[in-house]
Protein backbone atom coordinates (compact mmCIF):
# COMPACT_ATOMS: atom_id res chain seq x y z
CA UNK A 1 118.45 113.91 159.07
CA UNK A 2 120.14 113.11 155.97
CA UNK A 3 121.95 109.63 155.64
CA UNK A 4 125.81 110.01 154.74
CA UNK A 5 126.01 108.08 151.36
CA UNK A 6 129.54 108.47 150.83
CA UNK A 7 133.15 109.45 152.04
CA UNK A 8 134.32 112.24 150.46
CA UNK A 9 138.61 112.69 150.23
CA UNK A 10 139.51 116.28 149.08
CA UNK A 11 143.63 116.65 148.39
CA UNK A 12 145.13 119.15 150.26
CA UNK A 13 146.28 121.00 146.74
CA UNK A 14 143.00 121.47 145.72
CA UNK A 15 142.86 124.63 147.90
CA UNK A 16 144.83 126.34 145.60
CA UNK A 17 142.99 125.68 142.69
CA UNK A 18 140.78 128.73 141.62
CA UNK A 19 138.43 127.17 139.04
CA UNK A 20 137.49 123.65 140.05
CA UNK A 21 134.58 122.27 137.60
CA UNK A 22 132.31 119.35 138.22
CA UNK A 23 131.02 117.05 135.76
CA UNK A 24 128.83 114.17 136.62
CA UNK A 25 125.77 112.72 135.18
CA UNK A 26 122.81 114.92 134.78
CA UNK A 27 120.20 113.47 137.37
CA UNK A 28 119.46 113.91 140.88
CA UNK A 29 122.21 111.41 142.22
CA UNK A 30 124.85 113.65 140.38
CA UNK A 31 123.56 116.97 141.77
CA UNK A 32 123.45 115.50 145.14
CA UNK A 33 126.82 115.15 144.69
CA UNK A 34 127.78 118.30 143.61
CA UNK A 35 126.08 119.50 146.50
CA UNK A 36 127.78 117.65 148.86
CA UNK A 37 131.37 118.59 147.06
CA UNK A 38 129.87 122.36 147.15
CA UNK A 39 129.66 122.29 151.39
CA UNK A 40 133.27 120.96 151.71
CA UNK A 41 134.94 123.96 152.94
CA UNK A 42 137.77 123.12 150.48
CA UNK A 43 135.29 123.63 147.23
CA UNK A 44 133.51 126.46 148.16
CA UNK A 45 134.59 127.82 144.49
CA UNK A 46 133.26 124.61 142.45
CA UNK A 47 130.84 125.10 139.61
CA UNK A 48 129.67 122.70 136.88
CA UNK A 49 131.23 122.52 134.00
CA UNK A 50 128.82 124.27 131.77
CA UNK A 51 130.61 123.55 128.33
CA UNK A 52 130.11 120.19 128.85
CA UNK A 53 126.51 119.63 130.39
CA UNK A 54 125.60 122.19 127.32
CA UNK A 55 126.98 119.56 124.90
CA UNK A 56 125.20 116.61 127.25
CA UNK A 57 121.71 118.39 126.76
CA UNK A 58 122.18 118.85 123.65
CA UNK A 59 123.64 115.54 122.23
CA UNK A 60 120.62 113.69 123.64
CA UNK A 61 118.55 115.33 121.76
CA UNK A 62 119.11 112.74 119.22
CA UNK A 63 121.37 109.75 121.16
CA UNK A 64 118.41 108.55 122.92
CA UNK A 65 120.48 105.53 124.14
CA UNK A 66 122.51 107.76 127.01
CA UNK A 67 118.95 109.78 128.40
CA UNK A 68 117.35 107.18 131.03
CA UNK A 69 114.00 107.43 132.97
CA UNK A 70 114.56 108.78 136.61
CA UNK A 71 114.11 106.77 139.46
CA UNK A 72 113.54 109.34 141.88
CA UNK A 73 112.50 112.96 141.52
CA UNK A 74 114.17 116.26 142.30
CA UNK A 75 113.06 118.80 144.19
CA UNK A 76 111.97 121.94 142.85
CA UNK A 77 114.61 123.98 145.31
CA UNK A 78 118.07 121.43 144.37
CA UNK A 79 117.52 121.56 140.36
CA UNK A 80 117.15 125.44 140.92
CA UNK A 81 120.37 125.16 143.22
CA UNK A 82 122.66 123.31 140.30
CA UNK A 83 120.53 125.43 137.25
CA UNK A 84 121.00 128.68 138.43
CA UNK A 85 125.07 128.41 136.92
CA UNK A 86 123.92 128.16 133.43
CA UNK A 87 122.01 130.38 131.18
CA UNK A 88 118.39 131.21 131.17
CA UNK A 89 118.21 129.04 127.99
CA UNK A 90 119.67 126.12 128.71
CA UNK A 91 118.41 125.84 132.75
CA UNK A 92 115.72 125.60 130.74
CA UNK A 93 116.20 122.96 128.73
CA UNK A 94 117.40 121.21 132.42
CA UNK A 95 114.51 121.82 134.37
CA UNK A 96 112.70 120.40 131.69
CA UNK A 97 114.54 117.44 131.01
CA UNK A 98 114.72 116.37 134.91
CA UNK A 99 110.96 117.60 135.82
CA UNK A 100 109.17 117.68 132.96
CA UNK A 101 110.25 114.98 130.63
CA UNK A 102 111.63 112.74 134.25
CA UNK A 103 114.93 111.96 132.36
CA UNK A 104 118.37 111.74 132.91
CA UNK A 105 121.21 111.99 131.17
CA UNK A 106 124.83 110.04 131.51
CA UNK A 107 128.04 111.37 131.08
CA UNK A 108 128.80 108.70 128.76
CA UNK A 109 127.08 110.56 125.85
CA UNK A 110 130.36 112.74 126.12
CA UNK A 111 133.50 111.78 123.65
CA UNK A 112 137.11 112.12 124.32
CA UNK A 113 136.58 114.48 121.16
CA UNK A 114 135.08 116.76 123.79
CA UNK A 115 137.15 117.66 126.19
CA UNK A 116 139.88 118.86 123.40
């Protein structure tokens, strides 16, 4: 059996959100997480904020500094969990990334510019 990591607090309000996005970094500790927020009975209707890991995947195609080496890998049947929200294209470029290349990539690539 899985160890519990982490407490997880989810505000009564968010209930009546429709559309709640996650964004967290792109490696197998932050799609753990999303999994975890994804079982909550509150966030059955969260997705990933796909405007923003596009930008993520694609801004470290050149800003090195914010991709790092993975410490742990991912299995086959999570990354296919989190990758199935986003197009063929850039799932991709994800599974890649994570299983080919065994990189990560940190949410701190993203600028305030970006969420505008």
């Amino acid at each position: 059996m899985e160890e519990k990591q982490f407490d997880l607090f989810v505000p009564d309000k968010i209930q009546k959100c429709e559309n709640i996005l996650f964004l967290g970094n792109l490696d197998v500790q932050g799609i753990k997480e999303f999994k975890v927020l994804q079982q909550q009975q509150a966030l059955k209707n969260i997705r990933p904020w796909i405007s923003m890991y596009e930008i993520m995947i694609e801004r470290s195609q050149y800003d090195k500094e914010k991709s790092f080496e993975l410490k742990e890998d991912i299995s086959s049947s999570e990354l296919n969990d989190f990758s199935k929200y986003f197009d063929p294209e850039v799932a991709n470029k994800i599974k890649k990334t994570m299983k080919i290349d065994k990189k990560g990539i940190s949410e701190k690539i993203l600028k305030l510019d970006d969420f505008a």
